[in-house]
Protein backbone atom coordinates (compact mmCIF):
# COMPACT_ATOMS: atom_id res chain seq x y z
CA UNK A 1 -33.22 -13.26 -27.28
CA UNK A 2 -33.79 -12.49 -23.72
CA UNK A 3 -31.82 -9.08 -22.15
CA UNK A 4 -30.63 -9.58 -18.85
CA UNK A 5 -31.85 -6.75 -16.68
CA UNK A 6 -29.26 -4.59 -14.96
CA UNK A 7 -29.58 -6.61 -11.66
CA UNK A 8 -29.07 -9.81 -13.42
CA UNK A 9 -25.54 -8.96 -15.17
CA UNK A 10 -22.64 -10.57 -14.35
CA UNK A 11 -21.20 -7.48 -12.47
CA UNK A 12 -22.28 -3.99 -11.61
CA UNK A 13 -19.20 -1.83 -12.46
CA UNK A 14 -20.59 1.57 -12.58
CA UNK A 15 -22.96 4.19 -11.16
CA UNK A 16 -24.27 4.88 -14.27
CA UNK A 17 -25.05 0.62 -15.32
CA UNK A 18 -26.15 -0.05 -11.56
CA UNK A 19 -28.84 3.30 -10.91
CA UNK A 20 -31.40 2.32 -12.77
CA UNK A 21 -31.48 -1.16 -10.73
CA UNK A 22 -30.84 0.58 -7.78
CA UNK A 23 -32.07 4.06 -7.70
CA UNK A 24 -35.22 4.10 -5.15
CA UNK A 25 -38.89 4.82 -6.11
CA UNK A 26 -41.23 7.19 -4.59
CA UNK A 27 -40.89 10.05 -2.09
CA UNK A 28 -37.52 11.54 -2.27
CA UNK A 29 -34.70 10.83 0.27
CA UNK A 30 -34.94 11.77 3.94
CA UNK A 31 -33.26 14.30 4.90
CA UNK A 32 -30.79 14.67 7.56
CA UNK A 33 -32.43 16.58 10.45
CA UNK A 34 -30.93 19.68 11.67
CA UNK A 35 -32.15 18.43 15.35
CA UNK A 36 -28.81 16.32 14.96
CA UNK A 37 -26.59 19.42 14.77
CA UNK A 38 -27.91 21.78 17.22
CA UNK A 39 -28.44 18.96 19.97
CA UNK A 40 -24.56 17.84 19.09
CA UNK A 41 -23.97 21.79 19.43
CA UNK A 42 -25.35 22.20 22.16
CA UNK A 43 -24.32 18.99 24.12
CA UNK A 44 -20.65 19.96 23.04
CA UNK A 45 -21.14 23.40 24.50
CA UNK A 46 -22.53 22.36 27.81
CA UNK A 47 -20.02 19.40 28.88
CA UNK A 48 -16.76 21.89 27.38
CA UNK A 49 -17.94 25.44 28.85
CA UNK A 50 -20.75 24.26 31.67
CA UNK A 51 -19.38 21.30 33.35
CA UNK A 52 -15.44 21.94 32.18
CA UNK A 53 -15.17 18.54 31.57
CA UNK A 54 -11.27 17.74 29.29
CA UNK A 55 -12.72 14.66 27.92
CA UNK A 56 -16.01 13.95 27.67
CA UNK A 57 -17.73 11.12 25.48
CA UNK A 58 -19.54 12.00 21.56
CA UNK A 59 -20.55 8.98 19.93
CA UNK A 60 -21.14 5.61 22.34
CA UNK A 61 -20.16 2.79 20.17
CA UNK A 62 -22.27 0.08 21.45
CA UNK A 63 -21.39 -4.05 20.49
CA UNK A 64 -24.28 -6.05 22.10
CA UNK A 65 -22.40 -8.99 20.03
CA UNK A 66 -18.91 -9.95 18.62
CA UNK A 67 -20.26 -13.03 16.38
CA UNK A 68 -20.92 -12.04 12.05
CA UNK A 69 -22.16 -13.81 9.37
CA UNK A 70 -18.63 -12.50 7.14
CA UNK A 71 -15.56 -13.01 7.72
CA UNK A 72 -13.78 -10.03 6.53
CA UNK A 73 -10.19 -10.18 5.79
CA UNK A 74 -9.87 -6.34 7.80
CA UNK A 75 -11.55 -7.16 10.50
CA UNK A 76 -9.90 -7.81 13.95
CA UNK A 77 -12.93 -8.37 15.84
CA UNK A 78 -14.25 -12.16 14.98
CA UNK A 79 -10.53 -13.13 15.79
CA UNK A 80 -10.11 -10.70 18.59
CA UNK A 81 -13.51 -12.20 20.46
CA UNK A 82 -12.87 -15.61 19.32
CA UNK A 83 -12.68 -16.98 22.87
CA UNK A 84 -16.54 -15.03 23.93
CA UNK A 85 -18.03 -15.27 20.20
CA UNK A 86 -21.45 -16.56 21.45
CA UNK A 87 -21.75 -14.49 23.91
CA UNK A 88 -24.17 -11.32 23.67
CA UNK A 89 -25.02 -8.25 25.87
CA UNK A 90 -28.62 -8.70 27.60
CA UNK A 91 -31.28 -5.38 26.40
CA UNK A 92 -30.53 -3.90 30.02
CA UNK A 93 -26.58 -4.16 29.78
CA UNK A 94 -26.83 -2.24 26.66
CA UNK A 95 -29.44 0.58 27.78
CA UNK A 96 -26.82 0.91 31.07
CA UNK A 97 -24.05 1.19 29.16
CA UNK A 98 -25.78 4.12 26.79
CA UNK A 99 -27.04 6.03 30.24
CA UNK A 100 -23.42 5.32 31.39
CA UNK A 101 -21.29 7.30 28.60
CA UNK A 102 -24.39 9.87 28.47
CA UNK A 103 -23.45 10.63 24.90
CA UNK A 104 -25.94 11.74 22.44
CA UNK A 105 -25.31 9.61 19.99
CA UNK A 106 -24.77 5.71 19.52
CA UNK A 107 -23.40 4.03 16.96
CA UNK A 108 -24.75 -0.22 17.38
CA UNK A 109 -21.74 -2.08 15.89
CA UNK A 110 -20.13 -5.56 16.45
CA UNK A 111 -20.05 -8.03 15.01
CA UNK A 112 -23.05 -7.74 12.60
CA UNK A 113 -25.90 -6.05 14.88
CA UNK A 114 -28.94 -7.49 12.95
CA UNK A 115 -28.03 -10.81 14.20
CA UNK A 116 -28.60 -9.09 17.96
CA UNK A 117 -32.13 -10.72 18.76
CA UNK A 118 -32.88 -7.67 21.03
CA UNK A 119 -32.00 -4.95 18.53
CA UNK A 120 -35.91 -4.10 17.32
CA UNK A 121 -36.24 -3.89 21.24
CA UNK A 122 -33.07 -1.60 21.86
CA UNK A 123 -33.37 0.64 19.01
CA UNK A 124 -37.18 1.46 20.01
CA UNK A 125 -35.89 2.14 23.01
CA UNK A 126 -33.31 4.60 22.29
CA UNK A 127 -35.60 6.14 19.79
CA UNK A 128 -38.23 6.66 22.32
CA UNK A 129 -35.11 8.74 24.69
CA UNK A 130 -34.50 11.06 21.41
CA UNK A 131 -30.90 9.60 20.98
CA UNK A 132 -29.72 9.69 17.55
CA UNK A 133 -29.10 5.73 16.59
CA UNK A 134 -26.67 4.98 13.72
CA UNK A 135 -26.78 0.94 13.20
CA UNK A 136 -23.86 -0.16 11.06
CA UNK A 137 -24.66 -3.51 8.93
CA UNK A 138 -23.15 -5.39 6.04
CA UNK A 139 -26.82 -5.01 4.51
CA UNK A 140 -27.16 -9.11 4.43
CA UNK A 141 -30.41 -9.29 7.16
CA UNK A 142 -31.63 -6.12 6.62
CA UNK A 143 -34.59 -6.67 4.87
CA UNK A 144 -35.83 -8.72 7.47
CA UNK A 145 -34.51 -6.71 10.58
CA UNK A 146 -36.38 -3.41 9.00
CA UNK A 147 -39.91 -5.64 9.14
CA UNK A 148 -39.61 -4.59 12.74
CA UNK A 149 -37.96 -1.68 13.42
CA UNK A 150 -40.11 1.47 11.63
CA UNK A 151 -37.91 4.28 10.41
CA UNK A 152 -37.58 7.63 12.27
CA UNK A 153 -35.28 10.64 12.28
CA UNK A 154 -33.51 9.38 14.63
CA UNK A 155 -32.25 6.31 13.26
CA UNK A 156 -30.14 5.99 10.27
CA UNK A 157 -29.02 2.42 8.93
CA UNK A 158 -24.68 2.29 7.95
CA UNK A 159 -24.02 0.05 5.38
CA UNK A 160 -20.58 -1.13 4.58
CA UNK A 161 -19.39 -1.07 1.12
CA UNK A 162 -15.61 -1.48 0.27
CA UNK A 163 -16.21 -0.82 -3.53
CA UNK A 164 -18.77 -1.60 -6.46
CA UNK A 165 -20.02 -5.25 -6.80
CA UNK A 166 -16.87 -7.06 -7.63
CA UNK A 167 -14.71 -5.30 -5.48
CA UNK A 168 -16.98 -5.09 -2.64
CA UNK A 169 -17.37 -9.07 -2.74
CA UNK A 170 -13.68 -9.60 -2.94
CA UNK A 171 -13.08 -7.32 0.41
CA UNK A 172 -16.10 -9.57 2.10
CA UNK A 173 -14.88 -12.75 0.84
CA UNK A 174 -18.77 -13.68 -0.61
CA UNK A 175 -20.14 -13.42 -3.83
CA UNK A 176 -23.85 -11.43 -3.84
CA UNK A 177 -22.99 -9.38 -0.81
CA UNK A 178 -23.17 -6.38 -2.66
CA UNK A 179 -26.20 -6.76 -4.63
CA UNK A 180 -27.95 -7.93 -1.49
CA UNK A 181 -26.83 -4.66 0.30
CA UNK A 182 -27.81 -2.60 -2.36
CA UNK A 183 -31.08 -3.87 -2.72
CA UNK A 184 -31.55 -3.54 1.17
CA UNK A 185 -30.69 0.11 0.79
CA UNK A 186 -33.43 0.96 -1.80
CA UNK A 187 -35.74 -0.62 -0.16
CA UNK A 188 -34.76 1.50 3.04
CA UNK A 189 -34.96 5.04 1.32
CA UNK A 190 -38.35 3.49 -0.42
CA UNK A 191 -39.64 2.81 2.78
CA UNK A 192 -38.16 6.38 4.41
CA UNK A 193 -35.26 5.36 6.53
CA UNK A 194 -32.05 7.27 6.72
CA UNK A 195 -29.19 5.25 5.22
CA UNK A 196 -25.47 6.43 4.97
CA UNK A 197 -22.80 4.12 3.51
CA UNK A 198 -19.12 3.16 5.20
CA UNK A 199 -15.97 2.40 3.31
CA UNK A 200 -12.56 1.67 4.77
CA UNK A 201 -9.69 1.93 2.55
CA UNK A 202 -6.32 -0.55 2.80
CA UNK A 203 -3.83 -1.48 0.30
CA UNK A 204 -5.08 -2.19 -3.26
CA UNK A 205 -8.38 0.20 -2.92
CA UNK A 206 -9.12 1.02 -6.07
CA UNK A 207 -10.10 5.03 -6.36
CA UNK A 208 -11.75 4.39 -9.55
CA UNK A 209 -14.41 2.01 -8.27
CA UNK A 210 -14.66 3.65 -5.25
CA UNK A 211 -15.74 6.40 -7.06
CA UNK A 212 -18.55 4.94 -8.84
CA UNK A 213 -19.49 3.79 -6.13
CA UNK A 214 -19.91 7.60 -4.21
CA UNK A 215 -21.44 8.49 -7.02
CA UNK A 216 -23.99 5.83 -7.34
CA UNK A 217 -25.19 5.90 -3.39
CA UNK A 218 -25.25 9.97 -3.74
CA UNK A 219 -27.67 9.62 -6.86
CA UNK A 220 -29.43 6.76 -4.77
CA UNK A 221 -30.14 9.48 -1.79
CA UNK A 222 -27.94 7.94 0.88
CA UNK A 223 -27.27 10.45 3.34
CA UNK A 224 -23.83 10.47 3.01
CA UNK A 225 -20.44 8.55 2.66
CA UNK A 226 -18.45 7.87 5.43
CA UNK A 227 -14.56 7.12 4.62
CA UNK A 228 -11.94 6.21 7.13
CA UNK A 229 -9.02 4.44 6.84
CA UNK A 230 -8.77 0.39 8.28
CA UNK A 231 -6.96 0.22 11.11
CA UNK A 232 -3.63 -1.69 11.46
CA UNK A 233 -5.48 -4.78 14.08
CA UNK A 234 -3.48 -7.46 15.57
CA UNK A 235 -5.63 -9.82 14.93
CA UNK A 236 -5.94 -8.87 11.41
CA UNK A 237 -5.35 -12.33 9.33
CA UNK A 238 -3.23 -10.05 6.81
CA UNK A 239 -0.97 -7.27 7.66
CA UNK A 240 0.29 -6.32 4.58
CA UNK A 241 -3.18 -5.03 3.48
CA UNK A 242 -2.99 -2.19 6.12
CA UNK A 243 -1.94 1.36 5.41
CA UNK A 244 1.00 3.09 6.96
CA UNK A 245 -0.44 7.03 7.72
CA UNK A 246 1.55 8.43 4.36
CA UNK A 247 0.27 5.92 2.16
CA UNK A 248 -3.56 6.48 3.49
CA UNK A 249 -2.67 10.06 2.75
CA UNK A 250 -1.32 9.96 -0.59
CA UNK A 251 -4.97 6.90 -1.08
CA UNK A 252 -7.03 10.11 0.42
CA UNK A 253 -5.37 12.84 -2.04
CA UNK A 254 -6.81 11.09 -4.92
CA UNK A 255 -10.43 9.19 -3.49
CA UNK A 256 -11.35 12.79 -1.81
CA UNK A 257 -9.52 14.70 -5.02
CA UNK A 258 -11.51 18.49 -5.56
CA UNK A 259 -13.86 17.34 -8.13
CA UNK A 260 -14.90 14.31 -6.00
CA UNK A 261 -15.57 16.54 -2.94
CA UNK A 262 -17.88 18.88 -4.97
CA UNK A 263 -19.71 15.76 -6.66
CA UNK A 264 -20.47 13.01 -3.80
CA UNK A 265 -21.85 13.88 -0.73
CA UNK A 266 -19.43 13.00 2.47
CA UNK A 267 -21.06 12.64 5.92
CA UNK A 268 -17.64 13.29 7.32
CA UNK A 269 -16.85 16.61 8.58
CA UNK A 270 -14.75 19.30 5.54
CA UNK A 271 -12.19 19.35 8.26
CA UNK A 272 -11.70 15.58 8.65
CA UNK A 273 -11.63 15.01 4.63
CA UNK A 274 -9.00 17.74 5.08
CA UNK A 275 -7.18 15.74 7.32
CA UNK A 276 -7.20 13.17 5.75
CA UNK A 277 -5.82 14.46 2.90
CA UNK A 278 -2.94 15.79 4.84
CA UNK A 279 -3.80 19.25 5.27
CA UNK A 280 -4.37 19.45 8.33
CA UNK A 281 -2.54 17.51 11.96
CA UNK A 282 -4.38 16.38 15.02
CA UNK A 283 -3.82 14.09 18.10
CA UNK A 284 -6.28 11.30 18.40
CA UNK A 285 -8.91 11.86 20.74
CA UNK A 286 -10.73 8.33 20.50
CA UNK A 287 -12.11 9.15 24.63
CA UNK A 288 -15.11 10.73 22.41
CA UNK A 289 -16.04 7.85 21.37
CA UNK A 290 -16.28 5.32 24.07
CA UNK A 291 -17.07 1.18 22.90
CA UNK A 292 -19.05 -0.89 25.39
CA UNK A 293 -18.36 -4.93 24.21
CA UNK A 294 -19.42 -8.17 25.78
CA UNK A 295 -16.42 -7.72 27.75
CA UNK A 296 -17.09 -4.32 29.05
CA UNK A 297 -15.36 -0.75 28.08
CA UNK A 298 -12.77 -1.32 25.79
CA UNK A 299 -9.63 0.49 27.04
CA UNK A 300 -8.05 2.83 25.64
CA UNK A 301 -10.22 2.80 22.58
CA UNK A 302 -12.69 1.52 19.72
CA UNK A 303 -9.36 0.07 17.60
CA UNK A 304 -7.19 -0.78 20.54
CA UNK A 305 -8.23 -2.60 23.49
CA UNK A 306 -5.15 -3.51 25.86
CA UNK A 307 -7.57 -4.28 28.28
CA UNK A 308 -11.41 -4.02 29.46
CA UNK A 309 -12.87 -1.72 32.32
CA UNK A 310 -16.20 -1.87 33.81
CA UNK A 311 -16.24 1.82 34.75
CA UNK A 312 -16.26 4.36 31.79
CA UNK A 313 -14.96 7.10 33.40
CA UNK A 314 -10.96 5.14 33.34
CA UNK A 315 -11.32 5.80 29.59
CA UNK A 316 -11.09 9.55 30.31
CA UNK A 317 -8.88 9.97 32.56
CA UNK A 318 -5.24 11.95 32.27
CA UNK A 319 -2.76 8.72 33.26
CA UNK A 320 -4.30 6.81 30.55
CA UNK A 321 -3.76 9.24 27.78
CA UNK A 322 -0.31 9.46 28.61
CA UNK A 323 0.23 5.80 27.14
CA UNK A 324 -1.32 6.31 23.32
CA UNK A 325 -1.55 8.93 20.57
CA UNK A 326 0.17 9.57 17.77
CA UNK A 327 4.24 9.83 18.53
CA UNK A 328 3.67 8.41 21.99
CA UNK A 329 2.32 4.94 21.03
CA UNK A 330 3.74 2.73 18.14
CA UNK A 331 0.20 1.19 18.17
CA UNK A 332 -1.59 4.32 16.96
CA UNK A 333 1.29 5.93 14.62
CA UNK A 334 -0.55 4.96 11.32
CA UNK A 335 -4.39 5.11 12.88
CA UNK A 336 -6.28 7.94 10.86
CA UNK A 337 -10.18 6.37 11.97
CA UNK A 338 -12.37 8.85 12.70
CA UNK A 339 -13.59 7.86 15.67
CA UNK A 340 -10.05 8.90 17.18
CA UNK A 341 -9.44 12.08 14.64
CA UNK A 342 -12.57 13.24 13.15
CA UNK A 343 -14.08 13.65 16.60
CA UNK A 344 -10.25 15.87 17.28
CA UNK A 345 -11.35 18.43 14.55
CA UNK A 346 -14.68 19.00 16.62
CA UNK A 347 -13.06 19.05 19.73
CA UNK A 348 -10.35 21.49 18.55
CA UNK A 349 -12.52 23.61 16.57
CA UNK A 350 -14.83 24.41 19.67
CA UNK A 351 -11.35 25.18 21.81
CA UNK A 352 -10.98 28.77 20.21
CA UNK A 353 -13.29 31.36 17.77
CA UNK A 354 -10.92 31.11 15.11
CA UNK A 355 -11.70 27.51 15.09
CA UNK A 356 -15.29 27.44 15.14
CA UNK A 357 -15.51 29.46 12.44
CA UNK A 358 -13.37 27.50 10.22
CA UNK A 359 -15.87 24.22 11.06
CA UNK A 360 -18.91 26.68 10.16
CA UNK A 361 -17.14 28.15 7.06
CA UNK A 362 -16.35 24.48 5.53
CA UNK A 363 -19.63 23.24 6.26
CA UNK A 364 -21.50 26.14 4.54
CA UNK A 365 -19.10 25.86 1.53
CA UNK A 366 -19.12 21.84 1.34
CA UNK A 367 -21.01 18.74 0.96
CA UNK A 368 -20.14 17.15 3.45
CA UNK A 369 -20.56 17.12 7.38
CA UNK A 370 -23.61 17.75 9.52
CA UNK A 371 -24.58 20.93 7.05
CA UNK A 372 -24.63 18.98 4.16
CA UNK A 373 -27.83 19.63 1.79
């Protein structure tokens, strides 16, 4: 009698049955370099005190295309672009739009970036200019994709996992997503790149599984989990899996519960996974994180995109903020994303002492954030 190996069982259900297919061979994990925190430190410090700038960009989330090889059921943006789907930024529209926002940081999203042909090209690029690269990916291509693009500390591969392997393939709508992503990762952390997971809750998530799953890409070495909550999009093909903002906070009491916080390591910010939680109340500051698209800036934000601008500096500019946030806007009144709120604890931390220290105290005490071990 032949035993199926844990790979070829019908589903991986826990961390414990999917590690020892999974966990990666070789050197240990990369770790998250501490040039990341005192360049973002120091960045934050110049544009806030220096240059007394009100809004000023973070991350620049960068879409050289709209088109995917999914079609998620959460996503807006495949509907949303459905009119400029083949169309793709050129390797010099991109690279403007980076020395544009000025940011130290870019996040390449989309659509599904390894489909860009010019990625290898832009990420060297970027690399080469010290800016810290995070390249979000459903995992599918990125075996090939890493044939050509060598790892470095400043690049750090985001794959997107809604859950373990059944649940994961439900949210994608394809069976052997997940074990294709997974596989992609360990060969990543074999190979020494710096891989960090992203999981966006709606109605239905199951905390369970989405605890095996922390658990399993924290034993694997990922970097760290990054949680949010889906945003309600237009364009979405079903509403009713969105959350309204006191259902993601009663979701977030029990995925980031005490004992889960102290076990899986969070690349979020304490303060954010606070938020979250509903300890803590912010207004959405989504300027930080400006998103350059086939169609130019998106305008106001990375969510929400009422209408495009070719000049980034509309994006941070007093009139338009009067129009959204949280009680001004029915659009945003159940957004939690972090690139509108976990970007406000940062920014509202570094407005006073007593708030700096609180962002150093959590992330000496926790797992998660930019101090994370």
């Amino acid at each position: 009698m032949t035993t199926k190996s844990p790979a070829e069982q019908e589903f991986m259900t826990t961390a414990e049955q999917a590690l020892p297919a999974y966990r990666p061979e070789g050197a240990p994990r990369p770790k998250r370099p501490m040039e990341l925190a005192w360049k973002t430190a120091f960045y934050l410090f110049k544009q806030k005190f220096i240059h007394r700038r009100k809004r000023f960009p973070l991350v620049t989330m960068l879409e050289p295309l709209e088109a995917c090889n999914l079609a998620c059921e959460g996503c807006g943006r495949i509907r949303e672009y459905a009119p400029v789907i083949t169309k793709t930024l050129t390797l010099e529209q991109c690279l403007k739009a980076v020395e544009e926002s000025g940011a130290p940081i870019v996040s390449i999203a989309g659509g599904e970036p390894t489909m860009y042909k010019e990625l290898p090209a832009l990420i060297e690029e970027l690399v080469s200019r010290k800016i810290f690269v995070y390249c979000c990916t459903n995992g599918i291509l990125l075996e090939r994709v890493m044939k050509q693009i060598p790892p470095s500390k400043y690049l750090s591969w985001v794959i997107h996992l809604d859950g373990m392997e059944e649940q994961h393939d439900i949210a994608v709508v394809r069976t052997g997503v997940w074990k294709t992503a997974m596989a992609a990762a360990k060969k990543a952390l074999e190979a020494g790149y710096r891989v960090c997971s992203n999981t966006t809750l709606f109605q239905g998530s199951n905390v369970e599984d989405l605890h095996e799953l922390f658990t399993l890409v924290t034993d694997m070495g990922f970097e760290g989990v990054m949680v949010s909550s889906g945003y309600d999009f237009v364009d979405g093909p079903t509403q009713e899996m969105f959350l309204s903002r006191e259902e993601s906070i009663r979701v977030f009491n029990r995925v980031l519960n005490d004992a889960a916080i102290k076990r899986i390591r969070f690349y979020n910010n304490p303060l954010y996974l606070s938020f979250l939680r509903g300890e803590r109340d912010y207004q959405c500051t989504a300027w930080s994180n400006p998103t350059y698209t086939v169609q130019g800036w998106r305008e106001p934000c990375y969510p929400l995109a009422d209408r495009h601008t070719d000049n980034v500096n509309d994006l941070f500019s007093d009139e338009l903020w009067t129009h959204y946030g949280v009680g001004v806007n029915d659009k945003c009144a159940n957004c939690m994303m972090h690139c509108g709120f976990e970007s406000a604890t940062i920014y509202n931390a570094i407005s006073s002492p007593v708030g700096v220290a609180s962002l150093v105290k959590s992330l000496m005490t926790k797992r998660s954030g930019v101090g994370a071990p």
